[in-house]
N, C-alpha and C. Protein backbone atom coordinates (compact mmCIF):
# COMPACT_ATOMS: atom_id res chain seq x y z
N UNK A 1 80.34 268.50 299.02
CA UNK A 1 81.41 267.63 298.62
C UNK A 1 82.67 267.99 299.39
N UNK A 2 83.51 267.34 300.00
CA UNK A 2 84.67 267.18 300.39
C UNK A 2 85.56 267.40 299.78
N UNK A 3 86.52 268.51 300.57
CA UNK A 3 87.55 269.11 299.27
C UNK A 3 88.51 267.59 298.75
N UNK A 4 89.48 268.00 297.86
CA UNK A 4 90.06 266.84 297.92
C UNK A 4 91.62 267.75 298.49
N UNK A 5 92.56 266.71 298.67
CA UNK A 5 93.77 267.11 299.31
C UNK A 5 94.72 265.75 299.19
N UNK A 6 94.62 264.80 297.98
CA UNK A 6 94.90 264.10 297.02
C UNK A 6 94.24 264.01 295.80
N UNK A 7 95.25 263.74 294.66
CA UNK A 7 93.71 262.93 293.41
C UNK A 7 93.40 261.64 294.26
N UNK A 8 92.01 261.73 293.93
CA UNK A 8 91.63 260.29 294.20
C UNK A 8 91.38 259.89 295.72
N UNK A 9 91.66 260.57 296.42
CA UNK A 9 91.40 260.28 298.35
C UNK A 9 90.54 260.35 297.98
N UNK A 10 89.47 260.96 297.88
CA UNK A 10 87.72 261.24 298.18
C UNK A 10 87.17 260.42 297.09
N UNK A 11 87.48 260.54 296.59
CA UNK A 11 86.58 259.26 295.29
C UNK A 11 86.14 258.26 295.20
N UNK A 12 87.46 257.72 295.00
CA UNK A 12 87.31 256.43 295.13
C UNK A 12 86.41 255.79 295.81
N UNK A 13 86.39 255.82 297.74
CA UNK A 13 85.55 255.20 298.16
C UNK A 13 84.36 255.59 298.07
N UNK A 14 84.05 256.62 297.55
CA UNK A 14 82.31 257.14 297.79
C UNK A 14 82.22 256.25 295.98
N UNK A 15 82.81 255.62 295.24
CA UNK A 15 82.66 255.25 293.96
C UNK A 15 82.80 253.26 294.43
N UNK A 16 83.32 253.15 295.11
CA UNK A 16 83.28 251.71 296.14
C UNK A 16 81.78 251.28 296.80
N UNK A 17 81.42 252.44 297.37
CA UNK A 17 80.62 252.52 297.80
C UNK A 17 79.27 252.44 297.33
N UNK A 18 79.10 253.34 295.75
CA UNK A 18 77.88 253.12 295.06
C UNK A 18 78.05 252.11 293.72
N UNK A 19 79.22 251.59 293.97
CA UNK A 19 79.38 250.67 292.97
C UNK A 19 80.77 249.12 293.37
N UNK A 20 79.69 248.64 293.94
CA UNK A 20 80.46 246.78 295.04
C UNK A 20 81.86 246.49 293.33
N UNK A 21 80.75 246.40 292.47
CA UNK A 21 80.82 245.76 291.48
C UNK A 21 82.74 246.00 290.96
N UNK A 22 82.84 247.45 290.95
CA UNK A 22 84.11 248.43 290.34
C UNK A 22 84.94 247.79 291.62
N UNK A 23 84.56 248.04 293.18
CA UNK A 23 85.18 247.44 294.53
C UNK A 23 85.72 246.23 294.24
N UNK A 24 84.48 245.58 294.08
CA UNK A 24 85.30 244.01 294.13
C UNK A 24 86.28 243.80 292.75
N UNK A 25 86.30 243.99 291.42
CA UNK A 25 87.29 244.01 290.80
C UNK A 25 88.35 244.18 290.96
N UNK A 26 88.59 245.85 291.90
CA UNK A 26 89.50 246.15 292.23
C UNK A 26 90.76 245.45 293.16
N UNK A 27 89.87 244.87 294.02
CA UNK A 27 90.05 243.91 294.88
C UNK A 27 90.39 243.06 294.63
N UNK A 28 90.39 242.33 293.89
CA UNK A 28 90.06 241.15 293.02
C UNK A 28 91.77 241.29 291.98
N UNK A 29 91.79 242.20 291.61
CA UNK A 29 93.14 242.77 290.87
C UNK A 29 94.15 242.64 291.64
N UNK A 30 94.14 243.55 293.01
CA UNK A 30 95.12 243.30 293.70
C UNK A 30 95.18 242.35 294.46
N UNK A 31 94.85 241.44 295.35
CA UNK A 31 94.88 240.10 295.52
C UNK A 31 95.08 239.33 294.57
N UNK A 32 94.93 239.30 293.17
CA UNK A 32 95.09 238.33 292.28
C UNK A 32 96.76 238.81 292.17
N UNK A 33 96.90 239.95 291.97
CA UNK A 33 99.26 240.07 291.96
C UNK A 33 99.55 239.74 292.75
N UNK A 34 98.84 239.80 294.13
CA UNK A 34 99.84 239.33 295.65
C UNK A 34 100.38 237.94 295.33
N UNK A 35 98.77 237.52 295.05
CA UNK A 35 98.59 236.10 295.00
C UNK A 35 99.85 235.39 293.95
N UNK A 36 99.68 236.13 292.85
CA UNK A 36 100.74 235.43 291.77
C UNK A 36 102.45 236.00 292.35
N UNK A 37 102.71 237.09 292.84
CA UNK A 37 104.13 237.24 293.37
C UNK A 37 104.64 235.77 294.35
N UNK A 38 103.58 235.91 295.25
CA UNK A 38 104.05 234.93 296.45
C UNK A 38 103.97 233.55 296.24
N UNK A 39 103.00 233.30 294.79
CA UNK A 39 103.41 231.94 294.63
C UNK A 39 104.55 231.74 293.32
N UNK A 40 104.68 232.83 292.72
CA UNK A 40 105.98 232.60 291.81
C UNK A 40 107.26 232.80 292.96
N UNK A 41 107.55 232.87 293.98
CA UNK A 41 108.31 233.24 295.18
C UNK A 41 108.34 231.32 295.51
N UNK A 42 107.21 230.90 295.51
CA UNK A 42 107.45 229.35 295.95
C UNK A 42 107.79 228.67 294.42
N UNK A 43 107.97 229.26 293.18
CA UNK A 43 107.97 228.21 292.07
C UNK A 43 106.83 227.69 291.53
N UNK A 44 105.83 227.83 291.84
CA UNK A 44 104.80 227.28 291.17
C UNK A 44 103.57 228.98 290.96
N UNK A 45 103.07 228.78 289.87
CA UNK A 45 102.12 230.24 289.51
C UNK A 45 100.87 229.11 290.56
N UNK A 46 99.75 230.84 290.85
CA UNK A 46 98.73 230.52 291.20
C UNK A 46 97.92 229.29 290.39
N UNK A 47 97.86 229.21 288.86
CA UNK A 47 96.85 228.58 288.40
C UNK A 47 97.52 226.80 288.97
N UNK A 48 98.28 226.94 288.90
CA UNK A 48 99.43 225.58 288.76
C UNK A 48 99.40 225.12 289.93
N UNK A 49 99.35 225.94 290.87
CA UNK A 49 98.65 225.60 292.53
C UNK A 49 97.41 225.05 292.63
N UNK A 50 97.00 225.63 291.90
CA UNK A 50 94.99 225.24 292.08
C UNK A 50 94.85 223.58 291.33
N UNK A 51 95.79 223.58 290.12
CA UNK A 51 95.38 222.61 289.25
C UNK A 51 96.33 221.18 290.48
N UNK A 52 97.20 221.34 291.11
CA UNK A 52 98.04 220.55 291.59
C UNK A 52 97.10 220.33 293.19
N UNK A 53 96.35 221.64 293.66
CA UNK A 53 95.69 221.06 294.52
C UNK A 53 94.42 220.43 294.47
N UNK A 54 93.72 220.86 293.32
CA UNK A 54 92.30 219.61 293.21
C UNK A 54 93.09 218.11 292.37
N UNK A 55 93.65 218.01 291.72
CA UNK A 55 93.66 216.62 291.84
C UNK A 55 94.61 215.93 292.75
N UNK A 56 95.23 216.79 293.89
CA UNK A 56 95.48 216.39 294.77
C UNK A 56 94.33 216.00 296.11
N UNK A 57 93.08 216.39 295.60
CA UNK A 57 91.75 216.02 296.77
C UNK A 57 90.78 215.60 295.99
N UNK A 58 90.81 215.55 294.43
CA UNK A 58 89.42 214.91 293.81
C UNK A 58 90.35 213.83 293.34
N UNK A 59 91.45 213.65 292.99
CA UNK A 59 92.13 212.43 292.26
C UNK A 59 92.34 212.89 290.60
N UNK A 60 92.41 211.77 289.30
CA UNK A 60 92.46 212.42 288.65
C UNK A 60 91.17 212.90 287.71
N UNK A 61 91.62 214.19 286.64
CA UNK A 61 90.44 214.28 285.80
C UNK A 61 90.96 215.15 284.75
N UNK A 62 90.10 214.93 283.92
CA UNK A 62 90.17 215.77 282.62
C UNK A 62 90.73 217.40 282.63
N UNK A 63 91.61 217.96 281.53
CA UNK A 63 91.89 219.35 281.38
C UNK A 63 90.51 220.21 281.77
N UNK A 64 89.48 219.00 280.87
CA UNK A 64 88.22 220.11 280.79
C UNK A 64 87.52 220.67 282.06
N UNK A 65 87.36 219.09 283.01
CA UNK A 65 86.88 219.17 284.19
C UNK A 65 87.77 220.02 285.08
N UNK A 66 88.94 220.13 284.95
CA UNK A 66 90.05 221.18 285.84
C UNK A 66 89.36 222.28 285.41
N UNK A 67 89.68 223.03 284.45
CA UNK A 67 88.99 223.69 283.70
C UNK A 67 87.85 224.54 284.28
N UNK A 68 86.73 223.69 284.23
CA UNK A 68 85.53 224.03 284.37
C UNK A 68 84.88 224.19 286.11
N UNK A 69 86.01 223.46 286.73
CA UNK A 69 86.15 223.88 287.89
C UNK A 69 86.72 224.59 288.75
N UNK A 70 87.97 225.28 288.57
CA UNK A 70 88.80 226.11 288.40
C UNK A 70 88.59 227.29 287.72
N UNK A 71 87.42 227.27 287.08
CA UNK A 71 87.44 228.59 286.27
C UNK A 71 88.40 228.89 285.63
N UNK A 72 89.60 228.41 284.94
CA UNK A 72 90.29 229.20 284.43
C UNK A 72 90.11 228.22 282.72
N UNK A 73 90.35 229.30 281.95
CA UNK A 73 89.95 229.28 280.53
C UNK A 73 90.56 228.23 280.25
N UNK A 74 89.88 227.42 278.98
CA UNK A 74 90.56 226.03 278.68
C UNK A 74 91.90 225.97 277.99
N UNK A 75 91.96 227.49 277.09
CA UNK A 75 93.33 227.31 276.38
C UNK A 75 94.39 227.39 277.50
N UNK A 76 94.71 228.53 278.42
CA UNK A 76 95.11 228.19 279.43
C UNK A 76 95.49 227.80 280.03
N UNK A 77 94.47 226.22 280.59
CA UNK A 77 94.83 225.42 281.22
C UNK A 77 95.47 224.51 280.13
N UNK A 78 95.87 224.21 278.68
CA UNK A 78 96.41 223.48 278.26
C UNK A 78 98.08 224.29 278.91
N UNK A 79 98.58 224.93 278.83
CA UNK A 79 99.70 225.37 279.46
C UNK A 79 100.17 225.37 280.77
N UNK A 80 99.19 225.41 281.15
CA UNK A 80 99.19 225.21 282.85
C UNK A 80 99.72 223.32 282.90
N UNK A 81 98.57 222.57 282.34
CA UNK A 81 98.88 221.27 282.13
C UNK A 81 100.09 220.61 281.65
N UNK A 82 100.65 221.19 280.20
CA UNK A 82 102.01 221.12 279.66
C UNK A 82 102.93 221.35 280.70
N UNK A 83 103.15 222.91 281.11
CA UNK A 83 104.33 223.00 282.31
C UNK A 83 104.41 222.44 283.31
N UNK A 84 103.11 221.74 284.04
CA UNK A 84 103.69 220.72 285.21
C UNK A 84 104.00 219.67 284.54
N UNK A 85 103.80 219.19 283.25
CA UNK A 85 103.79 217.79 282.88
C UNK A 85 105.31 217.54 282.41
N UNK A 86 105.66 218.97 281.90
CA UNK A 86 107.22 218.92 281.52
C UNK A 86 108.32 218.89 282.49
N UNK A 87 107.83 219.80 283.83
CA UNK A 87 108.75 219.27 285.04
C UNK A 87 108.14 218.21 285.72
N UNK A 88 107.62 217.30 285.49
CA UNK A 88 107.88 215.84 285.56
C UNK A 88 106.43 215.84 287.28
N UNK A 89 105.44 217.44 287.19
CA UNK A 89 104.48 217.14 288.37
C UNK A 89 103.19 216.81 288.21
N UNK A 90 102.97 216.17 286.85
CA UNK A 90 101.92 215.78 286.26
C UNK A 90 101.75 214.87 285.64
N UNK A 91 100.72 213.93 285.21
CA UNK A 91 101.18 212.68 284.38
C UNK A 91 100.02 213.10 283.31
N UNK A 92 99.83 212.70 281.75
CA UNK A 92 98.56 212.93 281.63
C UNK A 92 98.62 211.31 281.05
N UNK A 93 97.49 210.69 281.02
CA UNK A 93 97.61 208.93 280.29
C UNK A 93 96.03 209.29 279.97
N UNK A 94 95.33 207.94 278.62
CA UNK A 94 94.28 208.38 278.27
C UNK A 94 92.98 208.04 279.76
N UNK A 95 92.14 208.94 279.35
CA UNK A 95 90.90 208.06 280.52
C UNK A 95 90.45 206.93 279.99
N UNK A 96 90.27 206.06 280.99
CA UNK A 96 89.47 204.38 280.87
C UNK A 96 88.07 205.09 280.37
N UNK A 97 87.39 206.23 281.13
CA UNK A 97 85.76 206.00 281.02
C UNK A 97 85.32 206.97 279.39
N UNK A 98 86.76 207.59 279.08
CA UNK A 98 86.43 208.20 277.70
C UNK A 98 87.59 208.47 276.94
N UNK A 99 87.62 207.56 276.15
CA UNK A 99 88.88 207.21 275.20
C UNK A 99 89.47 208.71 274.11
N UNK A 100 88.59 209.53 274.34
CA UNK A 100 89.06 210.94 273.76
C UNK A 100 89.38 211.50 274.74
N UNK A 101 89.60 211.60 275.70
CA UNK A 101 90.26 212.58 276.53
C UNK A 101 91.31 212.03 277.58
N UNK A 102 92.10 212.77 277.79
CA UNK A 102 93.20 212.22 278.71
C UNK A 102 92.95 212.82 280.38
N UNK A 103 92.98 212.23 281.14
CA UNK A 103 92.92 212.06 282.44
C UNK A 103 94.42 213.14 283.16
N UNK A 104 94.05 213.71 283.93
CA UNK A 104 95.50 214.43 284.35
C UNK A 104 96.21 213.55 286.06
N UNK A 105 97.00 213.41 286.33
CA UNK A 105 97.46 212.41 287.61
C UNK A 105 98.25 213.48 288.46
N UNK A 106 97.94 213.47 289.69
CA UNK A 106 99.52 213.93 290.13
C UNK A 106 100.51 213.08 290.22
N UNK A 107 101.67 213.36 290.44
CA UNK A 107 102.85 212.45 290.68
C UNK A 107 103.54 213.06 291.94
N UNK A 108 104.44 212.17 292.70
CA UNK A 108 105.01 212.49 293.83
C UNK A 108 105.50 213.94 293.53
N UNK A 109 106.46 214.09 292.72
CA UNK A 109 106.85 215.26 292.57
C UNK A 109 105.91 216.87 292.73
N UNK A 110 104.77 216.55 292.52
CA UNK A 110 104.16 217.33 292.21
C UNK A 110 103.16 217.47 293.84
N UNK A 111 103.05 216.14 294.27
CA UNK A 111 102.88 216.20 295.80
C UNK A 111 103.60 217.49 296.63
N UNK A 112 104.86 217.24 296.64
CA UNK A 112 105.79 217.20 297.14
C UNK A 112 105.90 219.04 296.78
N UNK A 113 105.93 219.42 295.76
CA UNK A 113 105.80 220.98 295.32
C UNK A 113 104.31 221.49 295.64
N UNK A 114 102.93 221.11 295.78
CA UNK A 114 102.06 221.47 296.65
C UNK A 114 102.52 221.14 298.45
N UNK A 115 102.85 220.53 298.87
CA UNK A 115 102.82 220.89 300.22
C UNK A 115 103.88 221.84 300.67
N UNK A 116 105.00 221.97 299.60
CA UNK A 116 105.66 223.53 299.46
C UNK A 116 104.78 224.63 299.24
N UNK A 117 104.54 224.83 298.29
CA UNK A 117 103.63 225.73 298.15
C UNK A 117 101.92 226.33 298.82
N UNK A 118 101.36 225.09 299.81
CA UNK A 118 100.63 224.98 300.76
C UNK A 118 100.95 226.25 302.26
N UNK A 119 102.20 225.10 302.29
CA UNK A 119 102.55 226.28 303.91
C UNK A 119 102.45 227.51 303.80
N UNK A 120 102.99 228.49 302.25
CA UNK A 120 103.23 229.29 302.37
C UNK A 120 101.60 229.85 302.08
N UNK A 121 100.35 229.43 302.39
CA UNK A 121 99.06 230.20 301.61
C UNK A 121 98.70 230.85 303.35
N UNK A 122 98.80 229.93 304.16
CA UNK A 122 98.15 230.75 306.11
C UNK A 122 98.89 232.38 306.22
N UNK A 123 99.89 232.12 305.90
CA UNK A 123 100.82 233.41 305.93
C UNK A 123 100.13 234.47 304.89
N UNK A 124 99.92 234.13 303.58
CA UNK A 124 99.79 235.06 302.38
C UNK A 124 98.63 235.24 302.95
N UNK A 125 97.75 234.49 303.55
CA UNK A 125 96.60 235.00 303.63
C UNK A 125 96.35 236.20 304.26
N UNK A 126 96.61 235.72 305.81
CA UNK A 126 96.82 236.49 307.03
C UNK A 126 97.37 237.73 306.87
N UNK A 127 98.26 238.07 305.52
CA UNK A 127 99.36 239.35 305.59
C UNK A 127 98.08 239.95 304.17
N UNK A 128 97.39 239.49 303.86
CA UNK A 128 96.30 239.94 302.70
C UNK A 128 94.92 240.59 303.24
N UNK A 129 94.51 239.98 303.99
CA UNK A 129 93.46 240.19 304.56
C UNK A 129 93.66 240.95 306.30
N UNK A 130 94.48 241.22 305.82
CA UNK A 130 94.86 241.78 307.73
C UNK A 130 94.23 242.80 308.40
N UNK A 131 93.47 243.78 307.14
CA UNK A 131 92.98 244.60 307.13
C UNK A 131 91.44 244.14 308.21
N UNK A 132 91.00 242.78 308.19
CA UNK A 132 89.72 242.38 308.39
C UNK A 132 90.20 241.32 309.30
N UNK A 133 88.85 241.82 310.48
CA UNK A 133 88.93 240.61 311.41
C UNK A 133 88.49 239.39 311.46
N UNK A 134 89.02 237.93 311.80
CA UNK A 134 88.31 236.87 312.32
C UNK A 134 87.29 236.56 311.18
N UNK A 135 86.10 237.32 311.69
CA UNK A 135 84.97 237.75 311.46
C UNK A 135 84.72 237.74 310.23
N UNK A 136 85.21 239.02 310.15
CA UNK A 136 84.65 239.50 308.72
C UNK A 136 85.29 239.30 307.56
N UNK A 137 86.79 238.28 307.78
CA UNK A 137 87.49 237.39 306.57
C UNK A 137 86.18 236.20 306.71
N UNK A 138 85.62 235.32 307.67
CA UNK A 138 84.59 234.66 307.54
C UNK A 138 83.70 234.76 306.63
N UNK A 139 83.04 235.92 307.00
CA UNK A 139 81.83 236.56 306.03
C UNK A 139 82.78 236.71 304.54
N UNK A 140 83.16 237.59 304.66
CA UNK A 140 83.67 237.82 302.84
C UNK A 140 83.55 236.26 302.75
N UNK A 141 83.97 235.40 302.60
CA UNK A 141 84.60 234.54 302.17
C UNK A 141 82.60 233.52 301.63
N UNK A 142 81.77 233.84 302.81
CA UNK A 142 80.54 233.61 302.61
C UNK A 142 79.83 234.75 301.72
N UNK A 143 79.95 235.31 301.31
CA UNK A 143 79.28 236.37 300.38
C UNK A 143 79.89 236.19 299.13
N UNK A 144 81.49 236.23 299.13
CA UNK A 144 82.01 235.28 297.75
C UNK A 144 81.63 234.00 297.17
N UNK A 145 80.93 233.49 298.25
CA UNK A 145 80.72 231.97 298.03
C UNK A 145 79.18 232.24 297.80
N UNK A 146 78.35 233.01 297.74
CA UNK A 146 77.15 233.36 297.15
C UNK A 146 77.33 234.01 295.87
N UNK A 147 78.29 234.84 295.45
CA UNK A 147 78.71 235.53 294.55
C UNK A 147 78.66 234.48 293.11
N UNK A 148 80.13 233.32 293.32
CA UNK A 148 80.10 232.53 292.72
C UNK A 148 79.14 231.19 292.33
């Protein structure tokens, strides 16, 4: 065993190493604060990004269907939904194809605060992943996408 000459220098990665699982969490933790600093830095939280960019490319749809596609928990997304709807970047009206649920819309405004918040993701990325080349941001990104 390798002396240590920090807590934690030697550990950790030989504990990364026999366990992806503890790694990717970890990982996963810190990219998830970057992620939420730099988009509370543009005004809008991460979830509020995600919800403003799919029905900015699927059109509109249900809390649930955001939801369930987005992964993020349904109570949740009722807040996520409320706060764009209260600064005026969301519409919700009922759906035509199911009279119990309401449909979510974007509105210009809310356009207009995703392509703010857009520019700034090439940068966050690039300064996140810098550690990894080209390449191997490629791959992760394909092994995540097997993951999920």
């Amino acid at each position: 065993m390798s002396p240590r000459t920090d807590r934690g220098t030697v550990y950790f990665p030989r504990l990364a190493v026999e366990r992806p699982d503890i790694a990717l969490c970890r990982a996963s933790t810190a990219v998830a604060r970057a992620a939420e600093t730099r988009a509370n830095e543009s005004g809008i939280g991460v979830g509020q990004h995600l919800v403003l960019k799919m029905l900015a490319e699927v059109g509109p749809c249900s809390q649930r269907v955001l939801s369930d596609e987005l992964r993020i928990d349904r109570s949740v997304m009722v807040g996520i939904c409320d706060g764009l709807e209260g600064a005026g970047h969301v519409r919700r009206e009922r759906d035509a194809g199911d009279r119990r649920a309401y449909a979510v819309t974007l509105t210009d405004s809310g356009r207009r605060l995703l392509a703010r918040a857009e520019e700034a993701v090439p940068g966050f990325l690039d300064e996140t992943f810098k550690a990894l080349t080209s390449a191997e941001r490629e791959q992760l990104t394909v092994l995540l996408g097997k993951l999920l």
